[in-house]
PDB file of N, CA and C in Angstrom:
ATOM      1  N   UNK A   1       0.843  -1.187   0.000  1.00  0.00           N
ATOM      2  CA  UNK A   1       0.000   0.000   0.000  1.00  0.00           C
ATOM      3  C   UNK A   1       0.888   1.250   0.000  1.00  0.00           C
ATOM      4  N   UNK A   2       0.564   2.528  -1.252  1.00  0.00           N
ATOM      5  CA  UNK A   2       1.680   3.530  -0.962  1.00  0.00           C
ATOM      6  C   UNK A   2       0.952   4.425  -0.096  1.00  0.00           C
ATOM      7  N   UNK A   3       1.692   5.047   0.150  1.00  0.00           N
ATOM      8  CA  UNK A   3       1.564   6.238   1.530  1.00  0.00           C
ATOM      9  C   UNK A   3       1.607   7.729   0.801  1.00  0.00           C
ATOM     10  N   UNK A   4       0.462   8.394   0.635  1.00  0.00           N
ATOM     11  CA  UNK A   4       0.955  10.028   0.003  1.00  0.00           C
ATOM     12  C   UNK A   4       1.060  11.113   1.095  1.00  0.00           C
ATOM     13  N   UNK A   5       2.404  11.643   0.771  1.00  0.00           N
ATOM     14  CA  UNK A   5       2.704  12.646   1.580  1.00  0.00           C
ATOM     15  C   UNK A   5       2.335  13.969   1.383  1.00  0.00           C
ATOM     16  N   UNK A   6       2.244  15.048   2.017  1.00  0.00           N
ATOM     17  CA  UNK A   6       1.948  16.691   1.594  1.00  0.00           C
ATOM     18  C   UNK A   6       3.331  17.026   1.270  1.00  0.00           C
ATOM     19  N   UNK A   7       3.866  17.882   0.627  1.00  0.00           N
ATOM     20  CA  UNK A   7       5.407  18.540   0.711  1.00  0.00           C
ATOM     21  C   UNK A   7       4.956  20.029   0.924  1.00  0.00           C
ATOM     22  N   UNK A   8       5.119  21.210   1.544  1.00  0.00           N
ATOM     23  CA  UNK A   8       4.804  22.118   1.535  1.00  0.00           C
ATOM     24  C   UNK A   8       5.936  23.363   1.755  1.00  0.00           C
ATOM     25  N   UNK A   9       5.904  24.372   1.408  1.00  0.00           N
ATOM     26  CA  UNK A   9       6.815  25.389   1.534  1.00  0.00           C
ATOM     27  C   UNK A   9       8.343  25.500   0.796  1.00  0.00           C
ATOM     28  N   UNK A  10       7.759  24.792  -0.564  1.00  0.00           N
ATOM     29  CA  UNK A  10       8.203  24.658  -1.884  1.00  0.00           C
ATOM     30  C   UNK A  10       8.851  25.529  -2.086  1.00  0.00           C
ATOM     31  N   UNK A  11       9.682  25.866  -3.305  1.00  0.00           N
ATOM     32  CA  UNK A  11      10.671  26.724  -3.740  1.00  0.00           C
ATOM     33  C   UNK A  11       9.456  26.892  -5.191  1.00  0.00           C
ATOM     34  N   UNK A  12       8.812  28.151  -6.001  1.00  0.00           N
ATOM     35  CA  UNK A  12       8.422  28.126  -7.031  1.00  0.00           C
ATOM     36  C   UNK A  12       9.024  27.681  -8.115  1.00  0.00           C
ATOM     37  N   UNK A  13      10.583  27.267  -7.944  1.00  0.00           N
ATOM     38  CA  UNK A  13      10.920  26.922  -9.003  1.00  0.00           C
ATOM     39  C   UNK A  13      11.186  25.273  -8.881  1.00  0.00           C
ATOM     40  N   UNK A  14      10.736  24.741  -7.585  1.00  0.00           N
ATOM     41  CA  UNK A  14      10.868  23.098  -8.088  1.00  0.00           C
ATOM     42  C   UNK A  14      10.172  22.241  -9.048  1.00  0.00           C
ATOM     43  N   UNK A  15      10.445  21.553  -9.798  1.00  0.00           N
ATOM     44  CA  UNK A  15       9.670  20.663 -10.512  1.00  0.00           C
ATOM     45  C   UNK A  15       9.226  18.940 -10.370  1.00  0.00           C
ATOM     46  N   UNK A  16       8.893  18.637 -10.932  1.00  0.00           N
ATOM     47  CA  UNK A  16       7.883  17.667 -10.280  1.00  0.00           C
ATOM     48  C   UNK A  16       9.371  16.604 -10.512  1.00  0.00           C
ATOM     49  N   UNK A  17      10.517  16.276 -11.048  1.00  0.00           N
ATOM     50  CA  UNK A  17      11.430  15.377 -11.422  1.00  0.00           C
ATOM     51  C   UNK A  17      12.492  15.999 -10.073  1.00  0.00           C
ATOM     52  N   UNK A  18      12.814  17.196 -10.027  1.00  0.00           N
ATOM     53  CA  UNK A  18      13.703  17.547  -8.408  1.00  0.00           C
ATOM     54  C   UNK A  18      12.750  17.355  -7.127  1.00  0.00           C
ATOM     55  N   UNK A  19      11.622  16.926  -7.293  1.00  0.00           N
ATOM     56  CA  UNK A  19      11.406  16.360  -5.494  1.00  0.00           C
ATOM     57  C   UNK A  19      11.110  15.348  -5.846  1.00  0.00           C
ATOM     58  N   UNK A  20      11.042  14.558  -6.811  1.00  0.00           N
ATOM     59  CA  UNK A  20      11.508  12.739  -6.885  1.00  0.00           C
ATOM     60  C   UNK A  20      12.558  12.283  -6.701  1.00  0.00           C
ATOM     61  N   UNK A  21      13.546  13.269  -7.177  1.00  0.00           N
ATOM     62  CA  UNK A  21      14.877  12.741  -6.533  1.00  0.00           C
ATOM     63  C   UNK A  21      15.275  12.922  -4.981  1.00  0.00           C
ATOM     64  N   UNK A  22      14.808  14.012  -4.424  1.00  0.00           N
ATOM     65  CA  UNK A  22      15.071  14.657  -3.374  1.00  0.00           C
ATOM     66  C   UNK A  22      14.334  13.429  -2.380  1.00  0.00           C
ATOM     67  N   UNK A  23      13.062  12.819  -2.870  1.00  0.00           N
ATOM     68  CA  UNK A  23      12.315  12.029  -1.780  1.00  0.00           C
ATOM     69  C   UNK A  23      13.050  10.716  -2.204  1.00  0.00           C
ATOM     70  N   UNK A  24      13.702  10.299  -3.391  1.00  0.00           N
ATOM     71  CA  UNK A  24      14.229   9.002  -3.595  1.00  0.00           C
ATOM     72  C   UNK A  24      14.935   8.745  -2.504  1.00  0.00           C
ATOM     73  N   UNK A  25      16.078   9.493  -2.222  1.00  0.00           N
ATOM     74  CA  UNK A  25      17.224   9.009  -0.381  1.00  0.00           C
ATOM     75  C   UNK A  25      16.269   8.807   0.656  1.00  0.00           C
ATOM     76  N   UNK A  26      14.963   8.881   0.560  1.00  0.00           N
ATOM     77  CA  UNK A  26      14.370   8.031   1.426  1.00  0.00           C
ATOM     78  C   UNK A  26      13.200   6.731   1.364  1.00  0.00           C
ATOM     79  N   UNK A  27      13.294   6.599  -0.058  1.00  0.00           N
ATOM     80  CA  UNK A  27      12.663   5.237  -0.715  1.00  0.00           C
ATOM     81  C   UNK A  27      12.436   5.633  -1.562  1.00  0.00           C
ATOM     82  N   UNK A  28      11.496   3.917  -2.368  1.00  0.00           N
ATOM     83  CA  UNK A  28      10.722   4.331  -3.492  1.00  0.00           C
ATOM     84  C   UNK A  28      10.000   5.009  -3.837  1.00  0.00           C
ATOM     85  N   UNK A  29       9.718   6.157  -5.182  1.00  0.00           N
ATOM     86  CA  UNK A  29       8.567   7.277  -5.044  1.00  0.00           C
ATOM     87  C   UNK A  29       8.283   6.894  -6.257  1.00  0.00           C
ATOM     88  N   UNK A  30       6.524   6.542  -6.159  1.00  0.00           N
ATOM     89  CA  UNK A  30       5.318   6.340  -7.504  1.00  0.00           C
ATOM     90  C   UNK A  30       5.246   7.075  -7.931  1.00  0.00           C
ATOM     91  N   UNK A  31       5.031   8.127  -7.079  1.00  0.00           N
ATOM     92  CA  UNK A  31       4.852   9.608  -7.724  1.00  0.00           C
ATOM     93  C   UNK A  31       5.057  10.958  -7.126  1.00  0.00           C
ATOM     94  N   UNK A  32       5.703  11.855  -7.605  1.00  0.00           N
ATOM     95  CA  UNK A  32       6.124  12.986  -7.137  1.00  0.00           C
ATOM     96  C   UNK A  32       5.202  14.287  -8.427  1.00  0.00           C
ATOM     97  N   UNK A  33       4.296  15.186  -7.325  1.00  0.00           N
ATOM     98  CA  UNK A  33       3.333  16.664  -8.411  1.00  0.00           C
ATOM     99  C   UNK A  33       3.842  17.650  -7.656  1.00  0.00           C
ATOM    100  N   UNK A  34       4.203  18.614  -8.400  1.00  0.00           N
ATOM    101  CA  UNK A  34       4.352  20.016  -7.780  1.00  0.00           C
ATOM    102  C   UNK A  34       3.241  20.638  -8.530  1.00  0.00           C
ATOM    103  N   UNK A  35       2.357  21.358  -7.092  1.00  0.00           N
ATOM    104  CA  UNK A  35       1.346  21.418  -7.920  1.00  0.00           C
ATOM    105  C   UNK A  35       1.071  23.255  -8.566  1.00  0.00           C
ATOM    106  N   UNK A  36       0.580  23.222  -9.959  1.00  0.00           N
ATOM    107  CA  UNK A  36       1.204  24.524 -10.626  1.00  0.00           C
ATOM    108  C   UNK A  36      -0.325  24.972 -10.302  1.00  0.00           C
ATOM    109  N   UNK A  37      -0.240  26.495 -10.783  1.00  0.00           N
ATOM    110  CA  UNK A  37      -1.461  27.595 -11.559  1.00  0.00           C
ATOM    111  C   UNK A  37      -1.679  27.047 -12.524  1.00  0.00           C
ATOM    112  N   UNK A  38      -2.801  26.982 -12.747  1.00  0.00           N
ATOM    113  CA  UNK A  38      -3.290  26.160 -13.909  1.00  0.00           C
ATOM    114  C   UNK A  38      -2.808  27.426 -15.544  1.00  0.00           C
ATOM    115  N   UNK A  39      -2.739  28.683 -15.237  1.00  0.00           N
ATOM    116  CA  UNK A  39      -2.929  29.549 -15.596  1.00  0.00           C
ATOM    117  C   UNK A  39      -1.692  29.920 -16.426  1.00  0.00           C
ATOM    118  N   UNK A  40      -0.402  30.218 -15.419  1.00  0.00           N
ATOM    119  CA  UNK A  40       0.865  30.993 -15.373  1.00  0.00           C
ATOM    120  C   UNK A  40       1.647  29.988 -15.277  1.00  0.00           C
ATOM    121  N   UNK A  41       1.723  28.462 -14.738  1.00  0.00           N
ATOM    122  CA  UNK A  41       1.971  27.430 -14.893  1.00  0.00           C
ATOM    123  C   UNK A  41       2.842  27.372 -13.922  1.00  0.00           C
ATOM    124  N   UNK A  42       3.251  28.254 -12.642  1.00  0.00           N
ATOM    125  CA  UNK A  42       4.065  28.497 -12.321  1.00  0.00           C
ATOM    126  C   UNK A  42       3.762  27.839 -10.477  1.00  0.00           C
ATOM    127  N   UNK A  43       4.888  26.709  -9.911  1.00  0.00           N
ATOM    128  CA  UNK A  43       4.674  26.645  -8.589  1.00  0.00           C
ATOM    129  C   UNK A  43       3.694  26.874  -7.480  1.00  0.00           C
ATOM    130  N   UNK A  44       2.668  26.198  -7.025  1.00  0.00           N
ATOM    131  CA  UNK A  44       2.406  27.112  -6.214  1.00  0.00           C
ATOM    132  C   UNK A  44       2.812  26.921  -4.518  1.00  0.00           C
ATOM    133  N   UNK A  45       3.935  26.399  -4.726  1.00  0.00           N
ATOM    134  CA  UNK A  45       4.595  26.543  -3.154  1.00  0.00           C
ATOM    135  C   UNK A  45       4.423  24.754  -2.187  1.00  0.00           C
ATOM    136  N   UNK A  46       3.729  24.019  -2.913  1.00  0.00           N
ATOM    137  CA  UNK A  46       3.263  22.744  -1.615  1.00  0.00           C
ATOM    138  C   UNK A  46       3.107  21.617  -3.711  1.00  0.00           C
ATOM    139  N   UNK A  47       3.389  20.528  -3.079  1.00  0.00           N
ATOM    140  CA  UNK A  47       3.233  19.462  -3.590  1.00  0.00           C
ATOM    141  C   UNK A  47       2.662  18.188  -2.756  1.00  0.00           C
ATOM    142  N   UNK A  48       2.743  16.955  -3.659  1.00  0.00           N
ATOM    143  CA  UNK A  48       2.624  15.420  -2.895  1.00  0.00           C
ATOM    144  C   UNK A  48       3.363  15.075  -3.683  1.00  0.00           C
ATOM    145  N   UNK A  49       3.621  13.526  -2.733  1.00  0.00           N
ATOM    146  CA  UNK A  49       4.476  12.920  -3.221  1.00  0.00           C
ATOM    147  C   UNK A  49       4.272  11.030  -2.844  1.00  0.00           C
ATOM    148  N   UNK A  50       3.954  10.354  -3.581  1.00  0.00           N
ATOM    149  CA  UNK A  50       3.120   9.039  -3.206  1.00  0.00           C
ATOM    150  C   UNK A  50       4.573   8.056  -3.165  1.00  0.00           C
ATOM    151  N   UNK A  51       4.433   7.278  -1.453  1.00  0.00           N
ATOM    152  CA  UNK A  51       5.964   6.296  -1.259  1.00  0.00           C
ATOM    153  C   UNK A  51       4.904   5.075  -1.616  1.00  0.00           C
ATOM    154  N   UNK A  52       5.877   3.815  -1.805  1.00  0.00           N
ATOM    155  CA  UNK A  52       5.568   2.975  -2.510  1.00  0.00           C
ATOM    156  C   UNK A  52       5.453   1.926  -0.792  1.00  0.00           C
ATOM    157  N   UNK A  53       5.549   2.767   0.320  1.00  0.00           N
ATOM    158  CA  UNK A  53       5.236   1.739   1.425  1.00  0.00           C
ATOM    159  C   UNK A  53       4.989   2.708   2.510  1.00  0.00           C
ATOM    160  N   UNK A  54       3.916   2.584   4.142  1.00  0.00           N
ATOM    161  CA  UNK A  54       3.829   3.225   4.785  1.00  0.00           C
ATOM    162  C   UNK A  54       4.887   3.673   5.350  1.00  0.00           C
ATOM    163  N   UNK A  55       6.020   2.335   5.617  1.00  0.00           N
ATOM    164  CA  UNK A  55       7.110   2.551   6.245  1.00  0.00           C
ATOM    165  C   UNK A  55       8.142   3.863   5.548  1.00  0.00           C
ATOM    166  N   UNK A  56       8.091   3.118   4.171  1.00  0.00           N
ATOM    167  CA  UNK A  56       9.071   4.312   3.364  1.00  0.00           C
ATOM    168  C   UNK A  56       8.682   5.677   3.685  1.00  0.00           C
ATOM    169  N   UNK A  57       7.251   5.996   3.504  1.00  0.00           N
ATOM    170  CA  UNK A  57       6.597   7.435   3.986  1.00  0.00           C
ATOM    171  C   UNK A  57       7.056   7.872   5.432  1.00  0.00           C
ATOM    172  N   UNK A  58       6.667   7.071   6.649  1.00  0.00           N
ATOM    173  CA  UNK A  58       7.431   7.589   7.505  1.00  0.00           C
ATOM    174  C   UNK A  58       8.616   8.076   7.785  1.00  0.00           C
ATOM    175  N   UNK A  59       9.747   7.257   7.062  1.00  0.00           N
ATOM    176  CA  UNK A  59      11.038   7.669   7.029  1.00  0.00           C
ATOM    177  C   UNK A  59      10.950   8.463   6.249  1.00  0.00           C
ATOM    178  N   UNK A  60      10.645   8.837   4.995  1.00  0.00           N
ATOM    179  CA  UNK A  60      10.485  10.354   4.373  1.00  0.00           C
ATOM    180  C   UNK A  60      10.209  11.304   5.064  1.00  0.00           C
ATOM    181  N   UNK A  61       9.128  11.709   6.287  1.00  0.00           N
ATOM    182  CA  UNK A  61       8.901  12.662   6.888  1.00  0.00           C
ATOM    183  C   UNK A  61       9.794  13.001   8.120  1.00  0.00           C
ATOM    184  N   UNK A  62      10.288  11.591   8.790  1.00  0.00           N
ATOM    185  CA  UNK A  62      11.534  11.929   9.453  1.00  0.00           C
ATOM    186  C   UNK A  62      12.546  12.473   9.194  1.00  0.00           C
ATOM    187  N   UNK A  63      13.447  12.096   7.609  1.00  0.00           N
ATOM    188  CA  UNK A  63      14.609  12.307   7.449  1.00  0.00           C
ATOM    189  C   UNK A  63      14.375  13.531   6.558  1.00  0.00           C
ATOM    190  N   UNK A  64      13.476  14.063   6.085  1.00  0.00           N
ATOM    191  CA  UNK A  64      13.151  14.859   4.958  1.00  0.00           C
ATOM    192  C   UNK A  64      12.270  16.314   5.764  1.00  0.00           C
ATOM    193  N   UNK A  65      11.543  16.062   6.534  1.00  0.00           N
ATOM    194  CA  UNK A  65      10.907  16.952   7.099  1.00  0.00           C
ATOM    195  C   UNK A  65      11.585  18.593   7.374  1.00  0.00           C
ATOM    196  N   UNK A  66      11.772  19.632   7.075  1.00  0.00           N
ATOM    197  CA  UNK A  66      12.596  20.757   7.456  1.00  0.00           C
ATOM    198  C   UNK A  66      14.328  20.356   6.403  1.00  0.00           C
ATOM    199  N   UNK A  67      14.292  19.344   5.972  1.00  0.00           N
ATOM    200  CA  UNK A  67      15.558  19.366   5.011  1.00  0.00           C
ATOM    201  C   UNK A  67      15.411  20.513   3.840  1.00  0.00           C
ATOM    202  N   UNK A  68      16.458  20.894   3.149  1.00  0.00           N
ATOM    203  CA  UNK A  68      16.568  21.926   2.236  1.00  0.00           C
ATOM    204  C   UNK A  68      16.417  21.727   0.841  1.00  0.00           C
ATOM    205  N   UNK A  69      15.839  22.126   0.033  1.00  0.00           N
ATOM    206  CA  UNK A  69      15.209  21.514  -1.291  1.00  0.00           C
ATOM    207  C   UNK A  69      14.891  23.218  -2.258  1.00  0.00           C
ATOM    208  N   UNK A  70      15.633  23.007  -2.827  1.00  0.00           N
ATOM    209  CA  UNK A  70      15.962  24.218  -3.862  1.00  0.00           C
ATOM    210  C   UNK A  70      16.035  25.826  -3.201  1.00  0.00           C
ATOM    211  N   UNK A  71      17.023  25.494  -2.286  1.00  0.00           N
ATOM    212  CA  UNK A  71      17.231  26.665  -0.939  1.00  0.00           C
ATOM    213  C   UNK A  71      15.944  27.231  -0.258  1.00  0.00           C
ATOM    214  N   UNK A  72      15.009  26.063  -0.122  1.00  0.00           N
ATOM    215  CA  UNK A  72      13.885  26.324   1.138  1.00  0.00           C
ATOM    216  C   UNK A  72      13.815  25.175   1.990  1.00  0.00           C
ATOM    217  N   UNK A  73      13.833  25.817   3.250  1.00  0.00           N
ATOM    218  CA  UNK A  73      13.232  24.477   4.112  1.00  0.00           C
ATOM    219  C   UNK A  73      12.014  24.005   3.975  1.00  0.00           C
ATOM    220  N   UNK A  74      11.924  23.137   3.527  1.00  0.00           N
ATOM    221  CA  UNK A  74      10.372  22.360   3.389  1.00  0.00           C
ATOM    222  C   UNK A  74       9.716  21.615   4.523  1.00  0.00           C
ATOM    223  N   UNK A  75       8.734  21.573   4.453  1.00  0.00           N
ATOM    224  CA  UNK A  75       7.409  20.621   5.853  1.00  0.00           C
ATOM    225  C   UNK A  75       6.782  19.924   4.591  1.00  0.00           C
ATOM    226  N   UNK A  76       6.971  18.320   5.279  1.00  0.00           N
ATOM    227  CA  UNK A  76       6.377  17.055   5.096  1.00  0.00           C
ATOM    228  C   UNK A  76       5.719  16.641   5.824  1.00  0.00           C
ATOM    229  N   UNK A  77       4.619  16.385   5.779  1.00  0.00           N
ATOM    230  CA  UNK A  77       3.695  15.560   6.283  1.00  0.00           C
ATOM    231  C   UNK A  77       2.873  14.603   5.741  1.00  0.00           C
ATOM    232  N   UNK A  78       2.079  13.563   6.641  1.00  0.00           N
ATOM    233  CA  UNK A  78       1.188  12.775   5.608  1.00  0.00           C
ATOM    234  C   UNK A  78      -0.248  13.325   5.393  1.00  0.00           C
ATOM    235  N   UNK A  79      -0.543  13.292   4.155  1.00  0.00           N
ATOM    236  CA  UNK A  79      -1.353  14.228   3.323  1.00  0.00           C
ATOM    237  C   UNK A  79      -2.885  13.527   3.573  1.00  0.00           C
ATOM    238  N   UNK A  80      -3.529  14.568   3.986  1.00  0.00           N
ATOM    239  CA  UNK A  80      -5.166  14.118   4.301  1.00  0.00           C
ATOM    240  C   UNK A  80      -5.743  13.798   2.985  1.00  0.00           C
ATOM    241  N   UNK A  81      -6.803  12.710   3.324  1.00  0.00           N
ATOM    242  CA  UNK A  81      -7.710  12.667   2.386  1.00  0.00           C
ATOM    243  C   UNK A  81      -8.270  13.807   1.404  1.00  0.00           C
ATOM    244  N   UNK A  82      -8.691  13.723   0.382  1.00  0.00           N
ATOM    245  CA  UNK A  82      -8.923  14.878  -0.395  1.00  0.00           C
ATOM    246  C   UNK A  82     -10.756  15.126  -0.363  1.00  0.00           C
ATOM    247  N   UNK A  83     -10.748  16.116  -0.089  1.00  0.00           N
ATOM    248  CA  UNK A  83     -11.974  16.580   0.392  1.00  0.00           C
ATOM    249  C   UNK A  83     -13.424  16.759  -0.822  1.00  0.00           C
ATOM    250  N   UNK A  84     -14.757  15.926  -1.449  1.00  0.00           N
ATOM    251  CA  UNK A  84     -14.810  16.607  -2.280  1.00  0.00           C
ATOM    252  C   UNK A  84     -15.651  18.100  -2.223  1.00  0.00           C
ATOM    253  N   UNK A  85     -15.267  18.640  -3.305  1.00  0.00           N
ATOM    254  CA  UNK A  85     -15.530  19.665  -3.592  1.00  0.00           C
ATOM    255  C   UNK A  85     -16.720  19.891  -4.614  1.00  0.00           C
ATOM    256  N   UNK A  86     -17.655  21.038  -4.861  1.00  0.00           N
ATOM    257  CA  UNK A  86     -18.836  21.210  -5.252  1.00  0.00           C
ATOM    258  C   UNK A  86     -18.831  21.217  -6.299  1.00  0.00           C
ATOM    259  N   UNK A  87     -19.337  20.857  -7.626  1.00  0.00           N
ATOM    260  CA  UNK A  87     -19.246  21.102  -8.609  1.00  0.00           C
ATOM    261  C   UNK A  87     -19.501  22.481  -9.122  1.00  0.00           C
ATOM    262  N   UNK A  88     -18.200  23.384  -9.429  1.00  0.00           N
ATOM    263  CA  UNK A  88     -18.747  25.137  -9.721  1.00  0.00           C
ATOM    264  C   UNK A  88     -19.879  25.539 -10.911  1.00  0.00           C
ATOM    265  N   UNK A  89     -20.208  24.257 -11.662  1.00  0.00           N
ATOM    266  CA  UNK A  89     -21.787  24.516 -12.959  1.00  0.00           C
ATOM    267  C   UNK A  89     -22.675  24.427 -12.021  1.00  0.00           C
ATOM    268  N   UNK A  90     -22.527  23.382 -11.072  1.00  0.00           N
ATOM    269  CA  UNK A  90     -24.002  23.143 -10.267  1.00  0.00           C
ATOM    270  C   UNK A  90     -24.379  24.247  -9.706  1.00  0.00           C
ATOM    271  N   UNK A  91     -23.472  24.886  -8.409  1.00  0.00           N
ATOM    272  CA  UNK A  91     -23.811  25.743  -7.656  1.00  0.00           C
ATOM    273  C   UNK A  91     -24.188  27.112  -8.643  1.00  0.00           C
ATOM    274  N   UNK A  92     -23.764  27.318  -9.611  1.00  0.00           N
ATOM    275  CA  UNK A  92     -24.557  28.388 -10.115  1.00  0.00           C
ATOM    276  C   UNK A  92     -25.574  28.095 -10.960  1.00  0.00           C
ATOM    277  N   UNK A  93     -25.924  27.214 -11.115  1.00  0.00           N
ATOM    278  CA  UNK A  93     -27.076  26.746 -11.687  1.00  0.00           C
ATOM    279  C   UNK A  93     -28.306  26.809 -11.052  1.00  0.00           C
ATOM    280  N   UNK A  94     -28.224  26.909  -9.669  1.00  0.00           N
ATOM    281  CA  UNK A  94     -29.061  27.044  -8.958  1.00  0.00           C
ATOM    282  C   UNK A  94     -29.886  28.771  -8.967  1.00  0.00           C
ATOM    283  N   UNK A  95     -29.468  29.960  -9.118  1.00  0.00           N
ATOM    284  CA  UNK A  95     -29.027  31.484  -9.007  1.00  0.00           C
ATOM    285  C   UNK A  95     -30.170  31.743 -10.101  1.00  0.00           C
ATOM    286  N   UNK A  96     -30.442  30.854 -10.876  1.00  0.00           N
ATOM    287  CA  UNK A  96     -31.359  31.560 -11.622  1.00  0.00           C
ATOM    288  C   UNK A  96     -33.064  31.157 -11.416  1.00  0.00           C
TER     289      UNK A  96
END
């Protein structure tokens, strides 16, 4: 079972291939998103990052937690469920 982590307090210029490597020294990683502006395409400061075991995830947040990653200290944690969210056609669909 993999374990997805939060990464937060990102550098805008990391990309989704430099915090796969950065989380590799602490296991296997399925998957590493930095997640952009859909817009400007540009960072927006926090990613995830999915370990390929609970254990591996823990040791990621131990050894990785406050470590330095494109000259910012970053916060790792394990990443909450994703919440859903409203569909934005519906709710204004209602208004008229």
């Amino acid at each position: 079972m993999s374990t997805n982590l939060f990464v937060g307090r990102l550098s805008y210029n990391t990309t989704d291939s430099t915090l796969e490597q950065h989380f590799s020294s602490a296991g296997k990683v399925v998957s590493a998103k930095v997640i952009t502006d859909k817009y400007s395409g540009q960072g927006k400061g926090f990613g995830f990052v999915e370990m390929s075991s609970e254990k591996e995830a823990k040791e990621a947040i131990q050894k990785l937690n406050e470590s330095t990653l494109d000259g910012r200290s970053i916060v790792v944690n394990e990443a909450r469920p994703r919440e859903e969210r409203p569909d934005s056609n519906r709710r204004n669909s209602n208004r008229w």
